[in-house]
Protein backbone atom coordinates (compact mmCIF):
# COMPACT_ATOMS: atom_id res chain seq x y z
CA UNK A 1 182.95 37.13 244.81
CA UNK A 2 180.04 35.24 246.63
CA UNK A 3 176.78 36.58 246.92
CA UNK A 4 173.72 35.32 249.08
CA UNK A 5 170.17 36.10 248.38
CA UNK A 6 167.01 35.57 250.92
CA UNK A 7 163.57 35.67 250.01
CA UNK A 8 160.83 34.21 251.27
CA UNK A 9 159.85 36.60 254.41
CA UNK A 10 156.93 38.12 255.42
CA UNK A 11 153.78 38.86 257.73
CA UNK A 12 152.23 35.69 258.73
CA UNK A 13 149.82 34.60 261.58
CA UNK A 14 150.94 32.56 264.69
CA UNK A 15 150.81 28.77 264.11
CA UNK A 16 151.29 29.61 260.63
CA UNK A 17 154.39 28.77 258.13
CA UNK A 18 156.74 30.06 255.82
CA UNK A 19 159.51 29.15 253.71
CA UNK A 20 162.75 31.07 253.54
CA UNK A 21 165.03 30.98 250.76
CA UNK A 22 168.65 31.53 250.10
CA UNK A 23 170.30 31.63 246.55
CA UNK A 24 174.38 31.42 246.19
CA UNK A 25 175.81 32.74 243.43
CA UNK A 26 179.29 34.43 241.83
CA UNK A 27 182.55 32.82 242.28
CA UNK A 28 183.31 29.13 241.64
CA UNK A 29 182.67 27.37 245.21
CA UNK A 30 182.86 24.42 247.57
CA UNK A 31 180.07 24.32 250.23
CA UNK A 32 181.23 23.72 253.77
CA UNK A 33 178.69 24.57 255.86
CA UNK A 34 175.58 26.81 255.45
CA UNK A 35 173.37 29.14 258.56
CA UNK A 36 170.19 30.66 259.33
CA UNK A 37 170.64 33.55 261.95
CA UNK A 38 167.87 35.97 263.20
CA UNK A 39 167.87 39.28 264.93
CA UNK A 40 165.17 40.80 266.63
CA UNK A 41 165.13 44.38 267.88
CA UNK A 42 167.36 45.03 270.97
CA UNK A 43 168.90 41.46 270.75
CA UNK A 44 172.43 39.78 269.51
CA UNK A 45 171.85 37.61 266.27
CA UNK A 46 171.39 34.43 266.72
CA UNK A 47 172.34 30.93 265.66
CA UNK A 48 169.31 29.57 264.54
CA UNK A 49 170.20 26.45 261.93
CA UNK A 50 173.12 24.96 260.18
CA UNK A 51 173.98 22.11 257.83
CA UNK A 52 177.13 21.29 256.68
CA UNK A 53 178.41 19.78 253.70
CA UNK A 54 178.11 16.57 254.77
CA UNK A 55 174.19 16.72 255.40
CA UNK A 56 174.54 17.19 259.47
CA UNK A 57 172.32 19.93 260.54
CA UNK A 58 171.92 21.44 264.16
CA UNK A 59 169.21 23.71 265.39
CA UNK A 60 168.15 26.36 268.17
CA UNK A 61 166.49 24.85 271.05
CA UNK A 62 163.79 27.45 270.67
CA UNK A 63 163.48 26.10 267.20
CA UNK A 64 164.07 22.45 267.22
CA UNK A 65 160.93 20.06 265.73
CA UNK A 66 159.78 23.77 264.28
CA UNK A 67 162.50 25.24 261.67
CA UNK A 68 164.21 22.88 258.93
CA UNK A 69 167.17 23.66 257.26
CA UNK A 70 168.31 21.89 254.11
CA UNK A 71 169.95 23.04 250.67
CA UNK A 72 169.26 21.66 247.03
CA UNK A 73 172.49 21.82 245.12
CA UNK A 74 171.48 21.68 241.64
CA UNK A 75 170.18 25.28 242.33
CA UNK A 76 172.34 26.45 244.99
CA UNK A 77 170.10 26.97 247.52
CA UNK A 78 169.97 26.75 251.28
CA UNK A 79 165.87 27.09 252.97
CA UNK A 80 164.51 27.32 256.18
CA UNK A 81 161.30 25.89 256.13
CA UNK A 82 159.71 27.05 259.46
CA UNK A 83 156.20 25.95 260.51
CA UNK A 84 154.12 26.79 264.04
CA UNK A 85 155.83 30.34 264.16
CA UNK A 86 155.08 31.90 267.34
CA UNK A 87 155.16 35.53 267.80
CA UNK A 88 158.74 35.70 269.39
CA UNK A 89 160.19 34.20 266.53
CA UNK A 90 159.68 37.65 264.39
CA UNK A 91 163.12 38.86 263.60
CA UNK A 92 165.41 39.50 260.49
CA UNK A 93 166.77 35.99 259.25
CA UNK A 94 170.12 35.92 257.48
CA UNK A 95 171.59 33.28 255.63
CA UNK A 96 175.28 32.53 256.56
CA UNK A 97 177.99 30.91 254.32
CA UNK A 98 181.09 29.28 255.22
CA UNK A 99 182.67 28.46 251.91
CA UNK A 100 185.71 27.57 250.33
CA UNK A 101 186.15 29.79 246.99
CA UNK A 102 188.72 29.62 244.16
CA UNK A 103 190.77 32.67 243.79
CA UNK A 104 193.52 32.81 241.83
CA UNK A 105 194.09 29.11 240.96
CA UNK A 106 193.48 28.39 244.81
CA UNK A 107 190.82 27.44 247.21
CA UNK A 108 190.33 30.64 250.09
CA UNK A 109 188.11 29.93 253.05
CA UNK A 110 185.66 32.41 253.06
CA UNK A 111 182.26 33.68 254.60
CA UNK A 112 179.40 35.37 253.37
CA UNK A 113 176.19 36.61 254.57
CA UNK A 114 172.77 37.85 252.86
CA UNK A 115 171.25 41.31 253.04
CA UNK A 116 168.62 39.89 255.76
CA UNK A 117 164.65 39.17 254.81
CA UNK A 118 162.23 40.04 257.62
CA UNK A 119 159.53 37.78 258.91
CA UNK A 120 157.29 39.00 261.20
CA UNK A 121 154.78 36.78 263.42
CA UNK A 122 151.48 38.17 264.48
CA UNK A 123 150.59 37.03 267.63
């Protein structure tokens, strides 16, 4: 099994920054393509970032020139480094994994998501 890890949330001021973090770990894996969602209260989760395995990464229109998402591989780890939050950008981020794991002498396409880290903007 997979399991995904975020950290990095909190209470921070508008314009300010923070840095989310999202650890992989477990089962023997290739890396296909890696997410930030959010939800806020009363809302669907969203797509907020992704980066695939090749290095292409698409963003949120409410997030584009703000959030960057980018991994380092040595530690198996995806962030979302987010600067000039605004207030409508509190929510509970979730890191999303689309991987390909080896079970059983094969390679299963699988996905995976984190237990959720809250950031909250104060306007």
């Amino acid at each position: 099994q997979v399991q995904l890890v975020e950290s990095g949330g909190g209470l921070v001021q508008a314009g300010g920054s923070l840095r989310l973090s999202c650890v992989i770990s477990g089962s023997m894996f290739r890396n296909n393509r890696m997410n930030w969602y959010r939800q806020a209260p009363g809302k669907q989760r969203e797509l907020v970032a992704g980066l695939t395995s090749g290095g292409a990464t698409n963003y949120a229109d409410t997030v584009k020139d703000r959030f960057t998402i980018s991994r380092d591989n040595a530690k198996n780890t995806v962030y979302l480094q987010m600067s000039s939050l605004k207030h409508e950008d509190t929510a509970v981020y979730y890191c999303n994994a689309n991987l390909n794991v080896l079970q059983y002498g094969r390679w299963v396409g699988a996905e995976y998501w984190g237990q959720g880290t809250q950031v909250t903007v104060s306007s």
